[in-house]
N, C-alpha and C. Protein backbone atom coordinates (compact mmCIF):
# COMPACT_ATOMS: atom_id res chain seq x y z
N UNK A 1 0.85 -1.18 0.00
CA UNK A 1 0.00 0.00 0.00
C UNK A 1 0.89 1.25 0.00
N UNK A 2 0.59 2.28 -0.58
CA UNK A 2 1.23 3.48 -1.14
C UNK A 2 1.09 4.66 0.13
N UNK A 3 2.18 4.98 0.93
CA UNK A 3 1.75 5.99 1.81
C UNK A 3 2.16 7.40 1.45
N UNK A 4 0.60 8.13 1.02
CA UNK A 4 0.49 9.33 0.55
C UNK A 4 1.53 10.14 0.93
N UNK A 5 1.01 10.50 2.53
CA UNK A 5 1.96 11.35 3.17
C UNK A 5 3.50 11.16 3.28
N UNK A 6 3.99 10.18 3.60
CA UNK A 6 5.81 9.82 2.88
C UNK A 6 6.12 10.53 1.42
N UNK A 7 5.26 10.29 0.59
CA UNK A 7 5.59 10.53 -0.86
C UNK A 7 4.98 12.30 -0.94
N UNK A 8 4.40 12.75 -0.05
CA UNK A 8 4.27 14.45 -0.15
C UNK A 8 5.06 14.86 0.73
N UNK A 9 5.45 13.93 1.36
CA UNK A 9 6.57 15.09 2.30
C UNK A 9 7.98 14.85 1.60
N UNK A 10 8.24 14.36 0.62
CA UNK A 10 9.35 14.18 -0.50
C UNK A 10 9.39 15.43 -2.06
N UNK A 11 7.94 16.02 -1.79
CA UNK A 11 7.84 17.03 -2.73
C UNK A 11 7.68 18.52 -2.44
N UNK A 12 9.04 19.60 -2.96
CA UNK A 12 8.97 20.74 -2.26
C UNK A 12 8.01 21.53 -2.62
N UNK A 13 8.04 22.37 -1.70
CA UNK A 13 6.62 23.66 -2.54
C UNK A 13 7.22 23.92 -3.65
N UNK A 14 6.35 24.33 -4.42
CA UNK A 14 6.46 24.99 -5.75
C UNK A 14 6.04 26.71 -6.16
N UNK A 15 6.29 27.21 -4.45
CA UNK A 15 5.79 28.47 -4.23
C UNK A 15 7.45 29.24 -3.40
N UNK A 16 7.47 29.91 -4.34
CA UNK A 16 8.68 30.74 -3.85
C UNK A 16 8.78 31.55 -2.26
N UNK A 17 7.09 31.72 -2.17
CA UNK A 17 7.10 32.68 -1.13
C UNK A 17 6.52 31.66 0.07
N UNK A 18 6.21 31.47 1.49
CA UNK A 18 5.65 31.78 2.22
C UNK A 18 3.79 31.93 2.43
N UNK A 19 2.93 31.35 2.59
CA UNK A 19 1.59 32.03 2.51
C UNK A 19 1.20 32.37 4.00
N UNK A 20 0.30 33.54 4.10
CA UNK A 20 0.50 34.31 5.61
C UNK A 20 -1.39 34.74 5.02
N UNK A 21 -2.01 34.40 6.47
CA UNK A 21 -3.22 34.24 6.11
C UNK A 21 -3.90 35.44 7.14
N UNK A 22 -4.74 35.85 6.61
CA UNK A 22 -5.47 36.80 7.93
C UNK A 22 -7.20 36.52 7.63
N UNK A 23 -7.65 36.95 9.01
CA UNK A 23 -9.29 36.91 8.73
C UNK A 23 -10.14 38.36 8.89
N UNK A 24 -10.44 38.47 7.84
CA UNK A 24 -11.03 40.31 7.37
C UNK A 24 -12.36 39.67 7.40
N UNK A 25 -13.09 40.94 7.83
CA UNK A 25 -14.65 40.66 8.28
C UNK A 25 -14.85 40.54 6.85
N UNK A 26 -16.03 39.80 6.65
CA UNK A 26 -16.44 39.47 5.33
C UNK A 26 -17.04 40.70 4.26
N UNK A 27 -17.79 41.53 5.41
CA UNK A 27 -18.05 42.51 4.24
C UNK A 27 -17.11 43.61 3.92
N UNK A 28 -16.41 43.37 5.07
CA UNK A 28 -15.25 44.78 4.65
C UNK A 28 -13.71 44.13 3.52
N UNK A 29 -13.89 42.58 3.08
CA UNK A 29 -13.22 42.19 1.89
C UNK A 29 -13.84 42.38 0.59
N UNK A 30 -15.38 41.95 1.25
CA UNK A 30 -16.08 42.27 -0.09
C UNK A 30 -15.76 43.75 -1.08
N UNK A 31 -16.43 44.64 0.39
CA UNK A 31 -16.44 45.95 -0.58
C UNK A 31 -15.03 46.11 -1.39
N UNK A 32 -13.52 46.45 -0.26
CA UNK A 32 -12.46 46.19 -0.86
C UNK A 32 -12.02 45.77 -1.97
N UNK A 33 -12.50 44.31 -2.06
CA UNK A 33 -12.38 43.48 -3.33
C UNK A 33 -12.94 44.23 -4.59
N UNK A 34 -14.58 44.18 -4.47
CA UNK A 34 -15.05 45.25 -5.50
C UNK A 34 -14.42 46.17 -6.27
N UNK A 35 -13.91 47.47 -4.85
CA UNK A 35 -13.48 48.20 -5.59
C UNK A 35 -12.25 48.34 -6.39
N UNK A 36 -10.83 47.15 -6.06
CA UNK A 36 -9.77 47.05 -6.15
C UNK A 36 -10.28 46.03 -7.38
N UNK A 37 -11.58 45.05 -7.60
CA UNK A 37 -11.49 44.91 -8.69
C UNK A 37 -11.74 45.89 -10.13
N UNK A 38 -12.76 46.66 -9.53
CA UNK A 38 -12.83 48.14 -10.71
C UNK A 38 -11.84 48.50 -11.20
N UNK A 39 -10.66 48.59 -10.01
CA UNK A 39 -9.62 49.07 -10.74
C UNK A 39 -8.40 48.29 -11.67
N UNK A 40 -9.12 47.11 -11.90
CA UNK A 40 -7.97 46.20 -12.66
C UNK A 40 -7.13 45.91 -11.92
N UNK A 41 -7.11 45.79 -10.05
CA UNK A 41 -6.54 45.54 -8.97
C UNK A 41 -7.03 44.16 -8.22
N UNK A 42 -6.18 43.50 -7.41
CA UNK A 42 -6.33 42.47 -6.72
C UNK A 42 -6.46 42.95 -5.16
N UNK A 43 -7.01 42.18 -4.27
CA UNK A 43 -6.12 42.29 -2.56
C UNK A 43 -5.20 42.33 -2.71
N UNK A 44 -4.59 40.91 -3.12
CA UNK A 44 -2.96 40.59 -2.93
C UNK A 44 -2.23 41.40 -3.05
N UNK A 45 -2.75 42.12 -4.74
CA UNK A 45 -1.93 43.06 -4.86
C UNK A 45 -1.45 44.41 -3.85
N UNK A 46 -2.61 44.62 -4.07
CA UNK A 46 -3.20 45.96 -3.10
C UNK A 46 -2.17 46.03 -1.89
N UNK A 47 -2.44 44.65 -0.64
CA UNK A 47 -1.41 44.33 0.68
C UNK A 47 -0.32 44.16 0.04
N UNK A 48 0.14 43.80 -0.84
CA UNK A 48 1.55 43.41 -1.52
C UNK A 48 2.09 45.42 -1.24
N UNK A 49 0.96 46.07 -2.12
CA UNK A 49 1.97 47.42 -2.41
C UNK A 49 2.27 48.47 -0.98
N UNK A 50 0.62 47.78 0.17
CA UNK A 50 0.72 48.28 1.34
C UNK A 50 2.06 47.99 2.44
N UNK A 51 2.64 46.71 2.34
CA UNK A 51 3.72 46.16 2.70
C UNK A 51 4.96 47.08 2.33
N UNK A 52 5.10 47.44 0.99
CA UNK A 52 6.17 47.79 0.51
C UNK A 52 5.95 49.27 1.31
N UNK A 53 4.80 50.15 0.76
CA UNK A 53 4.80 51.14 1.48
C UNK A 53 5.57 51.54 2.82
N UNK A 54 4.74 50.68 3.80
CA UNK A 54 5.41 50.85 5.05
C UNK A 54 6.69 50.54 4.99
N UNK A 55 7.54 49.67 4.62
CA UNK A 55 8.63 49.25 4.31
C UNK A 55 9.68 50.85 3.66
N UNK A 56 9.21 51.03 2.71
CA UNK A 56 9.82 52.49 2.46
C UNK A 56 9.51 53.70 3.05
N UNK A 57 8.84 53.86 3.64
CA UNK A 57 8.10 55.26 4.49
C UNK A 57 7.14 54.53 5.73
N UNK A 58 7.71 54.03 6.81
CA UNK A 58 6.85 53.66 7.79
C UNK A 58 5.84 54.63 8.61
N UNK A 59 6.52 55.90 8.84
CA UNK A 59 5.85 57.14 9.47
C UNK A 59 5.26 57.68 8.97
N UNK A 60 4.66 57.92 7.16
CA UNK A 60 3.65 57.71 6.42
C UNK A 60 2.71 56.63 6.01
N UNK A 61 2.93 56.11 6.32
CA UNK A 61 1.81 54.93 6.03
C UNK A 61 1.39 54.82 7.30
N UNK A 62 1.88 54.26 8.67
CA UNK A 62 0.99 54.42 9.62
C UNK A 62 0.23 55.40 9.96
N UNK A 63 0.83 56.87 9.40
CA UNK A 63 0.19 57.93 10.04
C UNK A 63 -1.24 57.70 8.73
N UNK A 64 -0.93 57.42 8.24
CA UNK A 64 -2.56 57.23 7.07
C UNK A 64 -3.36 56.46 7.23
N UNK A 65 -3.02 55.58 8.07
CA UNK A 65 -4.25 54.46 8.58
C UNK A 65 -4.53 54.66 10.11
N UNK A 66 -3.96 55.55 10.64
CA UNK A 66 -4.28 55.95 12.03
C UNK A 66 -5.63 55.83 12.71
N UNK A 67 -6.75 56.49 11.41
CA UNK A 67 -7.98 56.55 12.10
C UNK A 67 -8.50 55.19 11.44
N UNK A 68 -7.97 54.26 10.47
CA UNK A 68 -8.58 53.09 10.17
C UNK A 68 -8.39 52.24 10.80
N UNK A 69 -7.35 52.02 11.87
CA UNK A 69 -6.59 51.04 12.74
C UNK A 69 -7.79 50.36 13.14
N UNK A 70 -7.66 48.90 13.07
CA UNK A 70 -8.76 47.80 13.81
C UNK A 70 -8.19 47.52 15.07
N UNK A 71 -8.83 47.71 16.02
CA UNK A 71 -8.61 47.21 17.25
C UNK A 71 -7.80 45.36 17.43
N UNK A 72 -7.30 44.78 18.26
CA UNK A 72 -7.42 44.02 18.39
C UNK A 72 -7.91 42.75 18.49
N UNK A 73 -8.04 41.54 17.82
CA UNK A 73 -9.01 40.91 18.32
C UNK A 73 -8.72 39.92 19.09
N UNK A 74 -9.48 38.92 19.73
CA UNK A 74 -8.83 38.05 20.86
C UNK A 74 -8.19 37.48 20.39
N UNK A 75 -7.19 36.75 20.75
CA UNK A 75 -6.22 35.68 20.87
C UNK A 75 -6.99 34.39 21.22
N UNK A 76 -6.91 33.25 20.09
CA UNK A 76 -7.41 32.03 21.22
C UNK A 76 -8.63 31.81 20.47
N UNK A 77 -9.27 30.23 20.59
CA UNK A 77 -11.00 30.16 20.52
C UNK A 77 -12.10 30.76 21.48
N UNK A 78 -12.69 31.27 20.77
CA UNK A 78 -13.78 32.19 21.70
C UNK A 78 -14.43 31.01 22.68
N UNK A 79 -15.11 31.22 23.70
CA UNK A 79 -15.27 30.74 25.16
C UNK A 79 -16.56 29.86 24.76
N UNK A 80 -16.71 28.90 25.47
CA UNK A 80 -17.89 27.96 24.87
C UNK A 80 -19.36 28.72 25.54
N UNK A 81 -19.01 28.93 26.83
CA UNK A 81 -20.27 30.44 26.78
C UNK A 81 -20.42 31.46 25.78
N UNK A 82 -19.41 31.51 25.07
CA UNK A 82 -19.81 32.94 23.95
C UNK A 82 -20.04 32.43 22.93
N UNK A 83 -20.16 31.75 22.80
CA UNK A 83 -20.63 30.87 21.36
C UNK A 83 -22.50 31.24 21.32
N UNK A 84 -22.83 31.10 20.15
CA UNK A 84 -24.23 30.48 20.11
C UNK A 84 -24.60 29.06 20.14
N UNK A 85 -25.83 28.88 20.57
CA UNK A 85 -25.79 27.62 20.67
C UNK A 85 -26.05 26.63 19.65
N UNK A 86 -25.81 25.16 19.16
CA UNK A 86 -25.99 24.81 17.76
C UNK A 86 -27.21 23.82 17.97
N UNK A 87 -27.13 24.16 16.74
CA UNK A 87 -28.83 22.98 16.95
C UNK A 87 -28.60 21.65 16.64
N UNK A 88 -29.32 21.18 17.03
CA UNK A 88 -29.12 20.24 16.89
C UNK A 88 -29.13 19.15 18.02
């Protein structure tokens, strides 16, 4: 018998970079998306050029998202009291 996982952990990525994942409220990707698609623009792209930004001018770019800053969100799975309850 053929063990999958032996024979994928023998094959390297085929991705130069790294993938780094975040979770954006759903409607605030949507709109984003929308409009960055109007413009013949991606996300990726978009965080790709926001990255560089800060990277070349950090004390401009933070100072431009100052009032957009998202708070924190928790750390961790939310509490089985804060959940809703499932049916079932």
């Amino acid at each position: 018998m053929v063990n999958h996982y032996a024979i994928m952990g023998t094959v390297s990525s085929q991705h130069g970079q790294s993938a780094h994942a975040f979770r954006p409220d759903p409607d605030e990707f949507t709109q984003a998306s929308d409009r960055l698609k109007a413009q013949g623009q991606t996300v990726g792209a978009y965080l790709r050029a926001c990255l560089r930004w800060l990277n070349r001018d950090p004390d401009a770019a933070l100072a431009a998202l100052a009032a957009d800053w998202p708070e924190p969100r928790p750390v961790g799975r939310p509490r089985a009291d804060s959940r809703p309850p499932r049916d079932g």
